[in-house]
N, C-alpha and C. Protein backbone atom coordinates (compact mmCIF):
# COMPACT_ATOMS: atom_id res chain seq x y z
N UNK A 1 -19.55 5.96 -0.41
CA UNK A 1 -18.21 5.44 -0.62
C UNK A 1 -17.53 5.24 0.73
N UNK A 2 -16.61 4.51 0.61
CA UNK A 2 -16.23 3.90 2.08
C UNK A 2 -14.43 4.41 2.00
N UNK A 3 -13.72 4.12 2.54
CA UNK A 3 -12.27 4.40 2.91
C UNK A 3 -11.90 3.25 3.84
N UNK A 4 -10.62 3.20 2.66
CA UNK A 4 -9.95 1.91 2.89
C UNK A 4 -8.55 2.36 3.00
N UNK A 5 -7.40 1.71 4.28
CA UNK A 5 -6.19 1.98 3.73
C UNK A 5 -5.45 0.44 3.93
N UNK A 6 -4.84 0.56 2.78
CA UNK A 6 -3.83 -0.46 2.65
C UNK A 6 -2.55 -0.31 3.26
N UNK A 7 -2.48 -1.45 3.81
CA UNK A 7 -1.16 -1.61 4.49
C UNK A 7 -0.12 -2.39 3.28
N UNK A 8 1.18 -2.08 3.39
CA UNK A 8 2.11 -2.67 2.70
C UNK A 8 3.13 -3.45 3.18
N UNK A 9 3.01 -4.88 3.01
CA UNK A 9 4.14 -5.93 3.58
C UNK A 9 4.93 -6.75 3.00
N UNK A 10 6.48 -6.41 3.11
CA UNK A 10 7.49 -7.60 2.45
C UNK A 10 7.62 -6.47 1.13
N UNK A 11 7.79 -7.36 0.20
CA UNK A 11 8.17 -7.25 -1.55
C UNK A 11 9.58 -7.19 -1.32
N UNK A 12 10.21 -6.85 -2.46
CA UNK A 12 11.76 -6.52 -2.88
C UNK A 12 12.04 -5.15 -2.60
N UNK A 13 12.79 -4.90 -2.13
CA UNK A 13 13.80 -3.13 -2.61
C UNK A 13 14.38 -3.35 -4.22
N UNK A 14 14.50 -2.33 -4.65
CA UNK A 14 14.92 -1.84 -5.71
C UNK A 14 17.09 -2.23 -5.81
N UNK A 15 17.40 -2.99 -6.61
CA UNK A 15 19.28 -3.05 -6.27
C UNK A 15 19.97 -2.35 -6.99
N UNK A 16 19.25 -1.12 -7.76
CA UNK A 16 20.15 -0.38 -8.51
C UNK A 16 19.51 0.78 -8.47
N UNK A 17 20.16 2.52 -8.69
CA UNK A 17 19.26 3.49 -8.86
C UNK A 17 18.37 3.37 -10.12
N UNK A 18 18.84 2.73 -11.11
CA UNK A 18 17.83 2.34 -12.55
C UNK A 18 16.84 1.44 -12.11
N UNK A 19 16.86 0.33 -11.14
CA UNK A 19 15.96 -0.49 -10.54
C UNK A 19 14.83 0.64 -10.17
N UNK A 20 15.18 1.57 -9.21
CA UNK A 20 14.08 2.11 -8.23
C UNK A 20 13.63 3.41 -9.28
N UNK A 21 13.86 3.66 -10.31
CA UNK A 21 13.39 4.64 -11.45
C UNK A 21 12.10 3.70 -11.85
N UNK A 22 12.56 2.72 -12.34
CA UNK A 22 11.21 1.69 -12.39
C UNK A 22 10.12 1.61 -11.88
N UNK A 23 10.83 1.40 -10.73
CA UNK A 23 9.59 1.26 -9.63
C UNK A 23 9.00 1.70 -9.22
N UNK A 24 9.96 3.22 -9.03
CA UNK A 24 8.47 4.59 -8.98
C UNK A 24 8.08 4.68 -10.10
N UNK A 25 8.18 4.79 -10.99
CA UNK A 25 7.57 5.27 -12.28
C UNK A 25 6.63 4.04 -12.44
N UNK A 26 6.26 2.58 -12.23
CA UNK A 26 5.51 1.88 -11.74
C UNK A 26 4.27 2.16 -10.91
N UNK A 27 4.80 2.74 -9.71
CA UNK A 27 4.16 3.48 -8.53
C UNK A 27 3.15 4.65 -9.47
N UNK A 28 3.67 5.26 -9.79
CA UNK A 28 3.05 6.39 -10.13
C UNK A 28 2.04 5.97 -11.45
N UNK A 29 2.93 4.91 -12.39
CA UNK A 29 1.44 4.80 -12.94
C UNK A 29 0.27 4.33 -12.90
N UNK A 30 0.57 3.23 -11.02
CA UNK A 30 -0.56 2.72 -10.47
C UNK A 30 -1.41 3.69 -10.20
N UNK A 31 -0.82 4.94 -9.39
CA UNK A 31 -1.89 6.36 -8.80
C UNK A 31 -2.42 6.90 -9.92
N UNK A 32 -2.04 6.74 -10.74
CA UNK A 32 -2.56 7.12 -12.29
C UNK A 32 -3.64 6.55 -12.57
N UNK A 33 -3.52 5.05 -12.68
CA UNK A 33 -4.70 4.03 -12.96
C UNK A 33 -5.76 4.72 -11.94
N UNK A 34 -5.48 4.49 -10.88
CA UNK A 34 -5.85 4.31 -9.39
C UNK A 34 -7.01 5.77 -9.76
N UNK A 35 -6.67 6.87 -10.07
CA UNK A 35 -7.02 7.86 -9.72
C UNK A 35 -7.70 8.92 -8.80
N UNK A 36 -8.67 9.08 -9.19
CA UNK A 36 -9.89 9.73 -7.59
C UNK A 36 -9.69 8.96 -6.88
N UNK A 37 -9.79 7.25 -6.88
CA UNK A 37 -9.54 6.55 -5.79
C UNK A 37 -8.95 7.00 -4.54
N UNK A 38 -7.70 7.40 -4.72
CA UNK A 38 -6.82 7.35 -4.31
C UNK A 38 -6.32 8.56 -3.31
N UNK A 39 -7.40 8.68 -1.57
CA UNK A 39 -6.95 9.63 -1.32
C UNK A 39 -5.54 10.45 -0.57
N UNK A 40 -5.00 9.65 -0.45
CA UNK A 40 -3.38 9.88 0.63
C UNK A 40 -2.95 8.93 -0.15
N UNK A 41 -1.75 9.38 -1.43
CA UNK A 41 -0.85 8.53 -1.90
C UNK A 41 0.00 7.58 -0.58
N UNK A 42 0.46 7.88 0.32
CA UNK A 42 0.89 7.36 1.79
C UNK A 42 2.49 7.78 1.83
N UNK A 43 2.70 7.08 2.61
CA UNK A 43 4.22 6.56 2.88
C UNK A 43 4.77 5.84 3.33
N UNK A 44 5.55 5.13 3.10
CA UNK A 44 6.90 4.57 3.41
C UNK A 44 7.22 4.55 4.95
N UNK A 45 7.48 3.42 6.27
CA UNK A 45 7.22 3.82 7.31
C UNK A 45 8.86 3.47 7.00
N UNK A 46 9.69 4.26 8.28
CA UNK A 46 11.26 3.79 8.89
C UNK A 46 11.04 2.52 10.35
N UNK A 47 11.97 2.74 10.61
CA UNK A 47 11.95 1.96 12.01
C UNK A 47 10.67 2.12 12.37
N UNK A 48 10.36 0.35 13.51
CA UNK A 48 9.26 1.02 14.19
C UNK A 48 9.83 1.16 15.73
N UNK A 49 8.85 1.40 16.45
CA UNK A 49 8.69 1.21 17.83
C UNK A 49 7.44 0.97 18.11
N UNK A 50 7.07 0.20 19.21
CA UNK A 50 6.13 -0.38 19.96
C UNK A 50 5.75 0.15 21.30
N UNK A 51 4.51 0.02 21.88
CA UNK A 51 4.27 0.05 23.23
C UNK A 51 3.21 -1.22 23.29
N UNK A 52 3.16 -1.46 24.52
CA UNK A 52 1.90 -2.39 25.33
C UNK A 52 2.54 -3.82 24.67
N UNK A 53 1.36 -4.39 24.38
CA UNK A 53 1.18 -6.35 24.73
C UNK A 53 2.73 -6.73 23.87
N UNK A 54 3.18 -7.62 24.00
CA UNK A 54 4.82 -8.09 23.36
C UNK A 54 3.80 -8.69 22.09
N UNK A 55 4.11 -8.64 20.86
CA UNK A 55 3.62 -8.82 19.84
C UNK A 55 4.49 -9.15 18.99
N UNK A 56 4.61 -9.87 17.71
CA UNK A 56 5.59 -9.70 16.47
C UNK A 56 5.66 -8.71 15.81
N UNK A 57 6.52 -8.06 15.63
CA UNK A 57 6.64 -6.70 14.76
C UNK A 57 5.57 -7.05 13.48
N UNK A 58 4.59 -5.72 13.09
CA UNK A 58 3.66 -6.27 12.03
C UNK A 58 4.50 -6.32 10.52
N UNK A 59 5.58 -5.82 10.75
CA UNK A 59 6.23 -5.88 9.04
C UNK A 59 5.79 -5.16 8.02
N UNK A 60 4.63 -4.16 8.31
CA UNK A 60 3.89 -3.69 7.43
C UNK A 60 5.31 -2.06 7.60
N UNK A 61 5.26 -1.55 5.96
CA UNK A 61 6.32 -1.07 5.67
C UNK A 61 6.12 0.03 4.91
N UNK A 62 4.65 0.28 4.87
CA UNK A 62 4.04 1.53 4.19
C UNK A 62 2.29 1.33 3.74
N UNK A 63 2.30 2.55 3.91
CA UNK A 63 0.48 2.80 3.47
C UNK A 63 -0.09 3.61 2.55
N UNK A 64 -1.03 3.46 1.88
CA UNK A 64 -1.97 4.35 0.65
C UNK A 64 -3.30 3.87 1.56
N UNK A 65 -4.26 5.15 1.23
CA UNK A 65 -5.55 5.48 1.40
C UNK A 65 -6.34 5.79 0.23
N UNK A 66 -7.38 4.59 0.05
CA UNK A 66 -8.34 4.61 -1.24
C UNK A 66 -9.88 5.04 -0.44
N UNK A 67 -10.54 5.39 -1.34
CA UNK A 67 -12.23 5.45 -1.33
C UNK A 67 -12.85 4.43 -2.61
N UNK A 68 -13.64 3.61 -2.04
CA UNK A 68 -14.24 2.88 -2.88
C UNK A 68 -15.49 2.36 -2.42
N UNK A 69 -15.99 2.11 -3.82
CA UNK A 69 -17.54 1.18 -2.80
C UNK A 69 -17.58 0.19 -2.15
N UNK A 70 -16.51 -0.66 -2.53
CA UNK A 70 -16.52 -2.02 -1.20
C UNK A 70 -15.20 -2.49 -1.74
N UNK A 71 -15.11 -3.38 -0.74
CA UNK A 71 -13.71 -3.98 -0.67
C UNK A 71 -13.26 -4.97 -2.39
N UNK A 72 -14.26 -5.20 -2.89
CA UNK A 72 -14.04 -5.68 -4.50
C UNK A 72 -13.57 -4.72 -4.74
N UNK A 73 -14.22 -3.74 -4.81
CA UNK A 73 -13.53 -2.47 -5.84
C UNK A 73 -12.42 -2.14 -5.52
N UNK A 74 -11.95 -2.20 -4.21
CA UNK A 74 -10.33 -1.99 -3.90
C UNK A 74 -9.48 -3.18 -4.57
N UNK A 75 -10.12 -4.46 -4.59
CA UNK A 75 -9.29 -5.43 -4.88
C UNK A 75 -9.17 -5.44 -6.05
N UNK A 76 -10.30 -5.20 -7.24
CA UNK A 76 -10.01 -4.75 -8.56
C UNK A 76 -9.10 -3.70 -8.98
N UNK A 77 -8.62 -2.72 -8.40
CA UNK A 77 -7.87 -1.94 -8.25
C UNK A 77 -6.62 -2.08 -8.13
N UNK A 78 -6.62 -2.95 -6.93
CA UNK A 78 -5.03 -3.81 -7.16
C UNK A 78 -4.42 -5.30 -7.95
N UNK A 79 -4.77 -5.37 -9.08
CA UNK A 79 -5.10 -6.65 -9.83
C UNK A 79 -3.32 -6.16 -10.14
N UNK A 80 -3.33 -4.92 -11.13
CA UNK A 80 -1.66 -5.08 -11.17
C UNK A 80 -0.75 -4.01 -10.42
N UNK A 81 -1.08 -4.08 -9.01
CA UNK A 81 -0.34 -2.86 -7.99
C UNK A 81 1.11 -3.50 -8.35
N UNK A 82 2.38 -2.80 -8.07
CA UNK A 82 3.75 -3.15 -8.58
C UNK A 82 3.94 -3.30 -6.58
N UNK A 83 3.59 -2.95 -6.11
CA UNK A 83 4.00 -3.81 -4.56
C UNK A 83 3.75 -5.45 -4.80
N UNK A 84 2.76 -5.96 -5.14
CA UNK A 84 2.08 -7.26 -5.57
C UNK A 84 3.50 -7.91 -6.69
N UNK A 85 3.24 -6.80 -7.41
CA UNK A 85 4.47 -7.31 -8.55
C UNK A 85 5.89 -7.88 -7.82
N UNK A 86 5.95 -7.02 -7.09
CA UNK A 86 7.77 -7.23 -6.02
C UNK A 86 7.77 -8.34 -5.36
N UNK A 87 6.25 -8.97 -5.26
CA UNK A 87 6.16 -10.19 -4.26
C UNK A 87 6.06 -10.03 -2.59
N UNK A 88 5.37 -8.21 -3.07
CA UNK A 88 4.84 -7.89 -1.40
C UNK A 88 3.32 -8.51 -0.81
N UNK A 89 2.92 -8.11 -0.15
CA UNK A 89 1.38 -8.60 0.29
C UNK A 89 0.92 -6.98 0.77
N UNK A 90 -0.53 -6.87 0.12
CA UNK A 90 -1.33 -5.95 0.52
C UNK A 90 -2.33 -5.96 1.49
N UNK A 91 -2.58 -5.89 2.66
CA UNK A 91 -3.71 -5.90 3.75
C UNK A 91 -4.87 -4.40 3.33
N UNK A 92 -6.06 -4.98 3.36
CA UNK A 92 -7.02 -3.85 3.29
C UNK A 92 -8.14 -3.78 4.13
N UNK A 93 -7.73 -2.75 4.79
CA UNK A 93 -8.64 -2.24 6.10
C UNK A 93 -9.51 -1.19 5.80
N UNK A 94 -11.07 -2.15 5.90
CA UNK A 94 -11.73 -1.05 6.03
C UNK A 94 -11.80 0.22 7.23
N UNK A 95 -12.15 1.31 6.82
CA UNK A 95 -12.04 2.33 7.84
C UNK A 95 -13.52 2.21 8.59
N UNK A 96 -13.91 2.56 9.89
CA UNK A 96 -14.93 3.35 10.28
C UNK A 96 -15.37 4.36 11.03
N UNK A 97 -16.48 5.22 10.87
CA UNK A 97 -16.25 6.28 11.48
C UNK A 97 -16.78 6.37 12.51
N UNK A 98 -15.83 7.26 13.43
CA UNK A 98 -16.15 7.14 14.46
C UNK A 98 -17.00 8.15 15.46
């Protein structure tokens, strides 16, 4: 099995506290689906900061860590992620070891 973590970019915020009840409870029943998969539910990044080459900020805005057999199986996995739903974009990086 391999390890993958997804990066999280864009989607909507939540505009009400009943909005973001949703949305975790969304969240959570993805890690649900998701299950063993799923090893570092992640987090949520704040501000960033940078060092070295001048670059565009990557926009990426939070991360989860899966194990799977290949990158299909991650992508089957996210068929109905609720980041996807918000109209975010998911990046999936395979890991390797080093």
């Amino acid at each position: 099995m391999t390890k993958y973590v997804l990066l999280y970019q864009g989607g909507t915020m939540p505009q009400s506290p009943e909005e973001g009840e949703k949305t975790m409870a969304a969240w959570m029943a993805w890690f649900g689906k998701a299950g063993s998969a799923v090893l570092d539910m992640g987090n949520a990044f704040g501000p960033v900061a940078a060092l070295g080459a001048s670059l565009p900020d990557s926009g990426v805005n939070g991360y989860t860590t899966v194990e799977a057999a290949d990158v299909d199986s991650v992508k089957g996995l996210l068929g109905d992620h609720p980041h996807l739903a918000a109209g975010g974009r998911i990046e999936i990086h395979e890991t390797t070891a080093m």
